[in-house]
C-alpha atoms as a PDB file:
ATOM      1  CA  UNK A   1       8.396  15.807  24.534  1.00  0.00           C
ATOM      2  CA  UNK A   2       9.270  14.031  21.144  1.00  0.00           C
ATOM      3  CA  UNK A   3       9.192  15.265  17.997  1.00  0.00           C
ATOM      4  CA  UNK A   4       5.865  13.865  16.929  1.00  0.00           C
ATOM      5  CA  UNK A   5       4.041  14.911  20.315  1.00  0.00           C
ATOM      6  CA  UNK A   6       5.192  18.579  19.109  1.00  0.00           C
ATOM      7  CA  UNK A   7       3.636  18.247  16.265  1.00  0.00           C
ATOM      8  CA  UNK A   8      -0.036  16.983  17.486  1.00  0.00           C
ATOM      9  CA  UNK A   9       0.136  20.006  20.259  1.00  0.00           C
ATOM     10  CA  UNK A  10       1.149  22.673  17.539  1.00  0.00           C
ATOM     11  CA  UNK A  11      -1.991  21.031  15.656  1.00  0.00           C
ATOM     12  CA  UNK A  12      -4.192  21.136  18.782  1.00  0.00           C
ATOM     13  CA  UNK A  13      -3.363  24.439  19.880  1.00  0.00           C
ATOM     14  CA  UNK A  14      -4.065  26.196  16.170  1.00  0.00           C
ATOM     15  CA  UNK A  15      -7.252  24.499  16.299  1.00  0.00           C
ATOM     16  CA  UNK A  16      -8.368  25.959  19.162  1.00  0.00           C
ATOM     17  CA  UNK A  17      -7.716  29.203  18.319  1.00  0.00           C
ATOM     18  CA  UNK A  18      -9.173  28.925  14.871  1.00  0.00           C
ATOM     19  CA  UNK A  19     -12.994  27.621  16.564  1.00  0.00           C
ATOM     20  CA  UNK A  20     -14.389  28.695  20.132  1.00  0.00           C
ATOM     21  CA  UNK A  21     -15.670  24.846  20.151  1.00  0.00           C
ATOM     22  CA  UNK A  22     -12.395  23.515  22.490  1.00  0.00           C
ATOM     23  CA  UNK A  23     -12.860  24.494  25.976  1.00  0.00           C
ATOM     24  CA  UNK A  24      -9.811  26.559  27.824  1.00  0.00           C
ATOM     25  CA  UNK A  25      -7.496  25.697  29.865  1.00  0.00           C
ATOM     26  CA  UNK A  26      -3.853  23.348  29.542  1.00  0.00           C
ATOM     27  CA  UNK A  27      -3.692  20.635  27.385  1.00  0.00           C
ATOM     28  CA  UNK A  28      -1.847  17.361  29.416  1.00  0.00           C
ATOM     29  CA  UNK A  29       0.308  15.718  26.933  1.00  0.00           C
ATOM     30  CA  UNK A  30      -0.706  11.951  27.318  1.00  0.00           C
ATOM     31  CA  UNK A  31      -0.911   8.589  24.989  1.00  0.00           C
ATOM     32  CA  UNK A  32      -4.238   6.939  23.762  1.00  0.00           C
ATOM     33  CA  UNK A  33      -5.574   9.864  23.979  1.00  0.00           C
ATOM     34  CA  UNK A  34      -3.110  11.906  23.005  1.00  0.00           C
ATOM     35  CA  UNK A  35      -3.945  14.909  25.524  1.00  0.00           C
ATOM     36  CA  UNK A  36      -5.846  15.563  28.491  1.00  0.00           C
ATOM     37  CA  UNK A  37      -7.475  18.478  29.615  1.00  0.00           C
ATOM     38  CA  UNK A  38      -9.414  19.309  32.849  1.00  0.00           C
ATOM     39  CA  UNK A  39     -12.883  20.318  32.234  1.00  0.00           C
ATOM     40  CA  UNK A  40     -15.620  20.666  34.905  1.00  0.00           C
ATOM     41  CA  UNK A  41     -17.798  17.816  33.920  1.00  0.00           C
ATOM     42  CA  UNK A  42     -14.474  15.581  34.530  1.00  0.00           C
ATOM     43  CA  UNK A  43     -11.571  15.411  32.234  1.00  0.00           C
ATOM     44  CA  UNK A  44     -11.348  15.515  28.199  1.00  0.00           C
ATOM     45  CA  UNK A  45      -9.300  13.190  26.205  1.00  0.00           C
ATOM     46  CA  UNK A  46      -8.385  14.418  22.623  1.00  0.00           C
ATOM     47  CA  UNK A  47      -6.999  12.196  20.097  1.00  0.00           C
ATOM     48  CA  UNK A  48      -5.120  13.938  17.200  1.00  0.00           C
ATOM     49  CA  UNK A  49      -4.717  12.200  13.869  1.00  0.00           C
ATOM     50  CA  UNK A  50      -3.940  13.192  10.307  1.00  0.00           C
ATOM     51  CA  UNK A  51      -5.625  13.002   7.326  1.00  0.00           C
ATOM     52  CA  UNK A  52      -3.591  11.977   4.648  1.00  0.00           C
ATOM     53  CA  UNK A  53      -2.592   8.910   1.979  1.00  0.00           C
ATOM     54  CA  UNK A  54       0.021   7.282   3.856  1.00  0.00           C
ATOM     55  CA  UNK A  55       2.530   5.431   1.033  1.00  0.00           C
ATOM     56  CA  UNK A  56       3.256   8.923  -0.043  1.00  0.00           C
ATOM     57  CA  UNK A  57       3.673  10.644   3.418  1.00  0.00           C
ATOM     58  CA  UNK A  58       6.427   7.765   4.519  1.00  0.00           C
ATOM     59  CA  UNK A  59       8.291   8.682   1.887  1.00  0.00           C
ATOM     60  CA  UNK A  60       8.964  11.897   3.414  1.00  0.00           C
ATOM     61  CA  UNK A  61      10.838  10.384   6.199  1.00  0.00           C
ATOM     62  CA  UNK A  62      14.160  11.082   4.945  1.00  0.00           C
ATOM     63  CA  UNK A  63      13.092  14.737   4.936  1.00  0.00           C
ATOM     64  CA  UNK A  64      11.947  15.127   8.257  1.00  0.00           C
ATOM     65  CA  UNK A  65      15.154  14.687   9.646  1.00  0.00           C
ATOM     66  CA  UNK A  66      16.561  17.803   7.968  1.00  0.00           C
ATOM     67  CA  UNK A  67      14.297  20.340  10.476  1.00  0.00           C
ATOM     68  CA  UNK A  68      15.991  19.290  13.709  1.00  0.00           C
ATOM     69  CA  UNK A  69      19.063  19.379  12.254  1.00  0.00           C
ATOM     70  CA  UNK A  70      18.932  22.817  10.870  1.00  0.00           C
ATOM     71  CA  UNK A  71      17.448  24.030  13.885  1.00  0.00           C
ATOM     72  CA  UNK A  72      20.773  22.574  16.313  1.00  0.00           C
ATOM     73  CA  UNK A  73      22.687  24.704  13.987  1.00  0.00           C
ATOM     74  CA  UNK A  74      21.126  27.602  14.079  1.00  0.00           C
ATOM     75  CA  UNK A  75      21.190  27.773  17.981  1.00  0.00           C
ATOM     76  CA  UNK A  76      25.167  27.307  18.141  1.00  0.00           C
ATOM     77  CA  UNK A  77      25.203  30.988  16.077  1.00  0.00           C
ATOM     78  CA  UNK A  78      25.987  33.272  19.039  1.00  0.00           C
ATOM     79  CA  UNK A  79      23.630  35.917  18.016  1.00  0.00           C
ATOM     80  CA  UNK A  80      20.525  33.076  16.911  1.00  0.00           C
ATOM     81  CA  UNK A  81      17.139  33.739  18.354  1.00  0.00           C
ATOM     82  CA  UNK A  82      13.978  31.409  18.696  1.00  0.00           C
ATOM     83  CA  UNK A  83      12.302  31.953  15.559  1.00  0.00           C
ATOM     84  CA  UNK A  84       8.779  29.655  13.475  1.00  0.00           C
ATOM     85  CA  UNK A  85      10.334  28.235  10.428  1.00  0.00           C
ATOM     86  CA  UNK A  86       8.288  26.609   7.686  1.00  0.00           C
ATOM     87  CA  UNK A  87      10.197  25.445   4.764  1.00  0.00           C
ATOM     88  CA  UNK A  88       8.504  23.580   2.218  1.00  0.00           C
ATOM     89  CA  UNK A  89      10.374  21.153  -0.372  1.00  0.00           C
ATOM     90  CA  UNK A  90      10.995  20.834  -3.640  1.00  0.00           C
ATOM     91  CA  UNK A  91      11.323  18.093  -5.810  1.00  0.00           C
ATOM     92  CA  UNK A  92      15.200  18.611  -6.233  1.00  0.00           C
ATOM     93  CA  UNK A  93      15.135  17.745  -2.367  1.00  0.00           C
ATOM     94  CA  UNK A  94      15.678  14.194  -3.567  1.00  0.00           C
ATOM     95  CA  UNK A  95      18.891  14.602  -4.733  1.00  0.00           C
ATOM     96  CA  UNK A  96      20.790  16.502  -1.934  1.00  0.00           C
ATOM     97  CA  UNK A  97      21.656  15.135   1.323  1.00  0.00           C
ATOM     98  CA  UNK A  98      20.164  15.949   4.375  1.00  0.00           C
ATOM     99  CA  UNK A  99      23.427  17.853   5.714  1.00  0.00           C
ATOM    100  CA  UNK A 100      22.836  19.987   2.705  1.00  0.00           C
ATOM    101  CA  UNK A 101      19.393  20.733   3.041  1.00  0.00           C
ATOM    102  CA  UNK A 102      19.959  21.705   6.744  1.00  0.00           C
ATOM    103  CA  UNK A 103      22.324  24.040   6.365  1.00  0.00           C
ATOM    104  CA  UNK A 104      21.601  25.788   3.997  1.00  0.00           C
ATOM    105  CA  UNK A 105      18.273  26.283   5.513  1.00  0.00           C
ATOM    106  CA  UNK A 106      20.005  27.329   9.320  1.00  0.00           C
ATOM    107  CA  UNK A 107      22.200  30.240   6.943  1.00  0.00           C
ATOM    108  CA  UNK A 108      19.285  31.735   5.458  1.00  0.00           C
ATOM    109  CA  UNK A 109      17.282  31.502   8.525  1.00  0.00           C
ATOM    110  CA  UNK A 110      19.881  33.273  10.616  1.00  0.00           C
ATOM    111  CA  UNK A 111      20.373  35.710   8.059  1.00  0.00           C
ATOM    112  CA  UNK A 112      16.302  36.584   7.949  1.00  0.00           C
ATOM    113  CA  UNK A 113      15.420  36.125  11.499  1.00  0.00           C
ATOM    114  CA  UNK A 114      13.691  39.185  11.924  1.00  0.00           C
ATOM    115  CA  UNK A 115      12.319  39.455   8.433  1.00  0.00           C
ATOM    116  CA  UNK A 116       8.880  38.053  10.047  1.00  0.00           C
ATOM    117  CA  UNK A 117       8.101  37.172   6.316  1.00  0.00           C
ATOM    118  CA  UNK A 118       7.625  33.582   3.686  1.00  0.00           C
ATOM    119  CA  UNK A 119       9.865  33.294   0.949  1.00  0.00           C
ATOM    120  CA  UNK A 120       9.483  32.108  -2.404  1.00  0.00           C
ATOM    121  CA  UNK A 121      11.539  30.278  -5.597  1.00  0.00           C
ATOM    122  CA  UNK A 122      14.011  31.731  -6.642  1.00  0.00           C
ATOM    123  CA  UNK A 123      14.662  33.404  -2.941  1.00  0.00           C
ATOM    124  CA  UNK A 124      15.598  30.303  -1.316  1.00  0.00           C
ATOM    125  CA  UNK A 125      18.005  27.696  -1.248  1.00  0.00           C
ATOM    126  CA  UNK A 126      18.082  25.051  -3.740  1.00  0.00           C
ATOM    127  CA  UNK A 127      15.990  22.287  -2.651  1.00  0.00           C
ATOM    128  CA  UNK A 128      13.082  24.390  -1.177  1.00  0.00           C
ATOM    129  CA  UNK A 129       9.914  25.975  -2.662  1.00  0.00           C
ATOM    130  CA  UNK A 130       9.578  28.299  -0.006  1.00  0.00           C
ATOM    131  CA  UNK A 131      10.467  29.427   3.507  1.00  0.00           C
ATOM    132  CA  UNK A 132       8.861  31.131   6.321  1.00  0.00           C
ATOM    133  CA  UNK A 133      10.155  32.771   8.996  1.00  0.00           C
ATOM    134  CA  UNK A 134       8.435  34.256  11.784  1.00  0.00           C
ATOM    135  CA  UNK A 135       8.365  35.073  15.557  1.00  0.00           C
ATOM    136  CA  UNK A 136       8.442  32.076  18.177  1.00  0.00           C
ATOM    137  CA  UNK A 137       5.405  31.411  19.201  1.00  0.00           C
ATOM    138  CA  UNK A 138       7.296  29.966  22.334  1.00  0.00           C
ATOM    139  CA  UNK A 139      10.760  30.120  23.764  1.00  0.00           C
ATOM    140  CA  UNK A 140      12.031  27.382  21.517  1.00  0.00           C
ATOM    141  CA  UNK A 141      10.732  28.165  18.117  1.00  0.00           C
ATOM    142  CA  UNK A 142       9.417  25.256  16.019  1.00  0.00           C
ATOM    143  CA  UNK A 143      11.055  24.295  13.122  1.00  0.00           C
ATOM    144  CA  UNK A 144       8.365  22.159  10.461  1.00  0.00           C
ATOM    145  CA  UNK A 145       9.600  21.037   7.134  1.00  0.00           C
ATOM    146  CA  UNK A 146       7.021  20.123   4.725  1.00  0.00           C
ATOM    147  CA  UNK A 147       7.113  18.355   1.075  1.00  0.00           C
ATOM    148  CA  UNK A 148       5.482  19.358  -1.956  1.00  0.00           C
ATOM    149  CA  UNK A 149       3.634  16.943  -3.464  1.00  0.00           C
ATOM    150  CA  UNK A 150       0.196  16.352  -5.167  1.00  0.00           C
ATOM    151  CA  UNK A 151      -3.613  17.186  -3.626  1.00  0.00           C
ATOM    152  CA  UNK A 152      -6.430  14.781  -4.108  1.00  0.00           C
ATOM    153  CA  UNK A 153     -10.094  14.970  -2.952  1.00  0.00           C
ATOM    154  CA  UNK A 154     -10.256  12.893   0.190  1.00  0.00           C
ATOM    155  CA  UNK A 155     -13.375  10.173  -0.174  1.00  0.00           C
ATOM    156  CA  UNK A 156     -15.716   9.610   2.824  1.00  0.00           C
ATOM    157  CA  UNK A 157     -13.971   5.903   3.019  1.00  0.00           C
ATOM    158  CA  UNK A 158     -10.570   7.770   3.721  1.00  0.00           C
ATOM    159  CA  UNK A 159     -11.889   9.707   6.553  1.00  0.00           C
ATOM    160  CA  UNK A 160     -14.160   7.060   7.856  1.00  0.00           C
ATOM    161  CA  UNK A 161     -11.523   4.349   7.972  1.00  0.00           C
ATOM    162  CA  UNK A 162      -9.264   6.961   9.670  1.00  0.00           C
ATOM    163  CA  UNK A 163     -12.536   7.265  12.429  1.00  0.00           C
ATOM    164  CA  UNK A 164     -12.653   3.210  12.096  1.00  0.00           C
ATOM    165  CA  UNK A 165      -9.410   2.737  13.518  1.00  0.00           C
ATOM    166  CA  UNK A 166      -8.900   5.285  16.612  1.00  0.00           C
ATOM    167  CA  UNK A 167     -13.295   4.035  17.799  1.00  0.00           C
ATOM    168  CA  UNK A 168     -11.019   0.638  18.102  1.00  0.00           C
ATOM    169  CA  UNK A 169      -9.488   2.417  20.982  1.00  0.00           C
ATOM    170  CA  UNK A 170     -12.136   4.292  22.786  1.00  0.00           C
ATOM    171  CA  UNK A 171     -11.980   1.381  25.756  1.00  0.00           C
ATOM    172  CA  UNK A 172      -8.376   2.348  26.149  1.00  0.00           C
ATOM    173  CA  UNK A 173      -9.171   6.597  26.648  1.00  0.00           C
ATOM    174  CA  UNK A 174     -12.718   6.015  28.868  1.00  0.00           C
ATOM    175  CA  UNK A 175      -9.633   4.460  31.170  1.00  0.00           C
ATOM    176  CA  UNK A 176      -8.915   8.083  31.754  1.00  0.00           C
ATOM    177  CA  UNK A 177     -11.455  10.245  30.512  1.00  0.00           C
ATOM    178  CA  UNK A 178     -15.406  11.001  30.841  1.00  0.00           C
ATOM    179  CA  UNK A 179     -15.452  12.895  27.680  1.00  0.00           C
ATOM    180  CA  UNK A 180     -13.534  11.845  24.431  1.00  0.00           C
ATOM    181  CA  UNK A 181     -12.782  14.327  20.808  1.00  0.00           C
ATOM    182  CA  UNK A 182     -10.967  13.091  18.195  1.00  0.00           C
ATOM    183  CA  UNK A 183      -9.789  15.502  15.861  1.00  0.00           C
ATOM    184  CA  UNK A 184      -8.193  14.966  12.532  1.00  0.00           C
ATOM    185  CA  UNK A 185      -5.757  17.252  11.411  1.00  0.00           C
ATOM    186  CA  UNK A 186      -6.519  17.737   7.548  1.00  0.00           C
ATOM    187  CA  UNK A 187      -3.109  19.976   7.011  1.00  0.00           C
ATOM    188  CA  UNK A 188      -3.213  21.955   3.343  1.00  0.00           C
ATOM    189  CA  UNK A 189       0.243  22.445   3.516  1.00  0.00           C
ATOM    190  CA  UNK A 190       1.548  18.663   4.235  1.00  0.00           C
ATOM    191  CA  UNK A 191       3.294  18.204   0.514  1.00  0.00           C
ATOM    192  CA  UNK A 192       3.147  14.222   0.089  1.00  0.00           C
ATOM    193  CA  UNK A 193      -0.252  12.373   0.562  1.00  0.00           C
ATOM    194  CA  UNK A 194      -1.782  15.596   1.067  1.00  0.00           C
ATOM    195  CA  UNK A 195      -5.846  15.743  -0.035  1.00  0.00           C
ATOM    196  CA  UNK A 196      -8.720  18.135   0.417  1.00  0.00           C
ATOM    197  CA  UNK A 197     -12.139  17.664   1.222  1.00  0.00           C
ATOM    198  CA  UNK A 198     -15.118  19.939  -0.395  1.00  0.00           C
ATOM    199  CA  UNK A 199     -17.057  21.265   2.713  1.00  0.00           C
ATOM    200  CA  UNK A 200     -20.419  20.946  -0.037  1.00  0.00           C
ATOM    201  CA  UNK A 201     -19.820  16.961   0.393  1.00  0.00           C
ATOM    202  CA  UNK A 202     -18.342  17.355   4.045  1.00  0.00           C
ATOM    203  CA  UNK A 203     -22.019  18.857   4.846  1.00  0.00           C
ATOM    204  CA  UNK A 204     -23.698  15.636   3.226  1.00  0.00           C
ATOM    205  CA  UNK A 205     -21.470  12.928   4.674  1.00  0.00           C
ATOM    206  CA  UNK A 206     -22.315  11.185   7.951  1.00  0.00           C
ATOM    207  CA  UNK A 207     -20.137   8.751  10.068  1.00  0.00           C
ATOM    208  CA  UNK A 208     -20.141   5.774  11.912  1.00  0.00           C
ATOM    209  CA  UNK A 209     -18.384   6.837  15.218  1.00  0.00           C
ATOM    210  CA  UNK A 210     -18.641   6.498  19.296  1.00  0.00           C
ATOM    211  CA  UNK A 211     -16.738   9.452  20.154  1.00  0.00           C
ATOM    212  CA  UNK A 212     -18.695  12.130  21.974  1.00  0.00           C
ATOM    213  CA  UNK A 213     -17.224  14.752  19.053  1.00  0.00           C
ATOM    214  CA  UNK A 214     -15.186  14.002  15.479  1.00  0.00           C
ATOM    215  CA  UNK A 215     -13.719  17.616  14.540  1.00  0.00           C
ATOM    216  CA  UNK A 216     -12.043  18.221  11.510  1.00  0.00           C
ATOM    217  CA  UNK A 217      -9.245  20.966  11.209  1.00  0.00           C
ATOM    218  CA  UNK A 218      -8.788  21.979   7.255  1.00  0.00           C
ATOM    219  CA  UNK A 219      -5.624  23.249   8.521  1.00  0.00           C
ATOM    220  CA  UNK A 220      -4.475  26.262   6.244  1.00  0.00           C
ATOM    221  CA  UNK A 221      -0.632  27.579   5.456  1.00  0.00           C
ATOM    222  CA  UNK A 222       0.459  29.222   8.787  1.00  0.00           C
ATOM    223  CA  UNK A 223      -1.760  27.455  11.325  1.00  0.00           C
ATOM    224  CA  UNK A 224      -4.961  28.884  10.482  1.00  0.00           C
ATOM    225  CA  UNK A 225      -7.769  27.179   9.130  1.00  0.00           C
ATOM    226  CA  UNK A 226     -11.705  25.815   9.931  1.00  0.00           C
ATOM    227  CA  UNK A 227     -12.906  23.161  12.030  1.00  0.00           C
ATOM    228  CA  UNK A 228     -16.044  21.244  11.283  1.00  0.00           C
ATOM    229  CA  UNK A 229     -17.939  19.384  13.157  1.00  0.00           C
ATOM    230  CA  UNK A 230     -18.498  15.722  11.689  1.00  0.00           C
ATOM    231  CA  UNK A 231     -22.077  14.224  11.695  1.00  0.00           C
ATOM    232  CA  UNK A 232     -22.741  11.218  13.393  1.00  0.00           C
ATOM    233  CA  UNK A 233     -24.859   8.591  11.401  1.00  0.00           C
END
């Protein structure tokens, strides 16, 4: 599974377990949608997307390379142990290399393994706001580096053209499923293009869609969070 099919399961999974409104049972990796899941009126696609400004989010590319290489050098420590870590950036990020940033996050990581705690400035390493680290939630441990950046309110044109442009694939997921979700991810910890959306306005906002549910997950710090159903014009 690749890097960004981690990341839409980690999102699918905490949304489940923050609303009762997903049914059980094992989630199918897939593409267009992005997961499958057996339910007994057929089968459930689920498309994950994320709600965010995109020019400032690609600009965190360089960053995201820094996780997976922090996390290979953590496991060759002979005493290392799956562990959650969820660093978040700083602006001085920018001016250290990504061998830098990687490990110096893998040292204090393996030094606060079992700390089960989120640490703050001037606790960390330079380059990083904060860092969390907590018990795997699996026998890998995921490793998520996030960006600090600037929050704006998200307009209903944001999240509709995000709706717009995954309705332009519903022929391609009735292929495989009888039922189709699409939830967008709406992650308060993101750094870069991050926004918010009021729930007041949320409650008065209707949407042009053709999926049999639009969920969105105001995904808090840690994995919790709320999902709301969208209303359909």
């Amino acid at each position: 599974m690749d890097r960004k099919k981690e990341i839409e399961l980690l999102y699918l999974e905490e949304a489940r377990r923050a609303s009762p409104i997903f049914p059980r049972g094992d989630l199918v990796p897939h593409e267009r949608p992005d997961f499958l899941l057996p339910v007994a009126s057929g089968t459930l696609g689920i498309e994950v997307t994320e709600l965010c400004r995109e020019a400032p989010r690609a600009e965190g590319g360089r960053l995201a390379n820094v996780a997976p290489r922090a996390k290979a050098l953590h496991s060759k420590r002979p005493d290392a142990k799956p562990v959650d870590v969820s660093p978040v950036f700083s602006n001085d990020a920018d001016q250290l290399k990504v061998g830098v940033l990687a490990k110096s996050l893998a040292d204090f990581v393996h030094v606060h393994r079992d700390d089960n705690a989120s640490f703050e400035w001037p606790d960390v390493p330079e380059g990083y706001n904060s860092i969390g680290v907590f018990p795997a939630l699996d026998a890998q441990g995921r490793w998520l580096c996030f960006r600090v950046g600037d929050t704006v309110l998200a307009s209903r044109e944001l999240i509709g053209e995000r709706i717009a442009e995954k309705n332009l694939r519903l022929a391609e997921y009735h292929q495989v499923a009888s039922e189709t979700w699409l939830v967008i991810v709406n992650d308060l910890f993101l750094g870069p293009g991050e926004v918010c959306v009021h729930s007041e306005s949320l409650a008065q906002w209707t949407f042009d869609f053709a999926f049999d549910k639009v969920l969105l997950f105001e995904r808090q710090p840690g994995g919790s969070g709320e999902v709301i159903e969208l209303r359909r014009h």
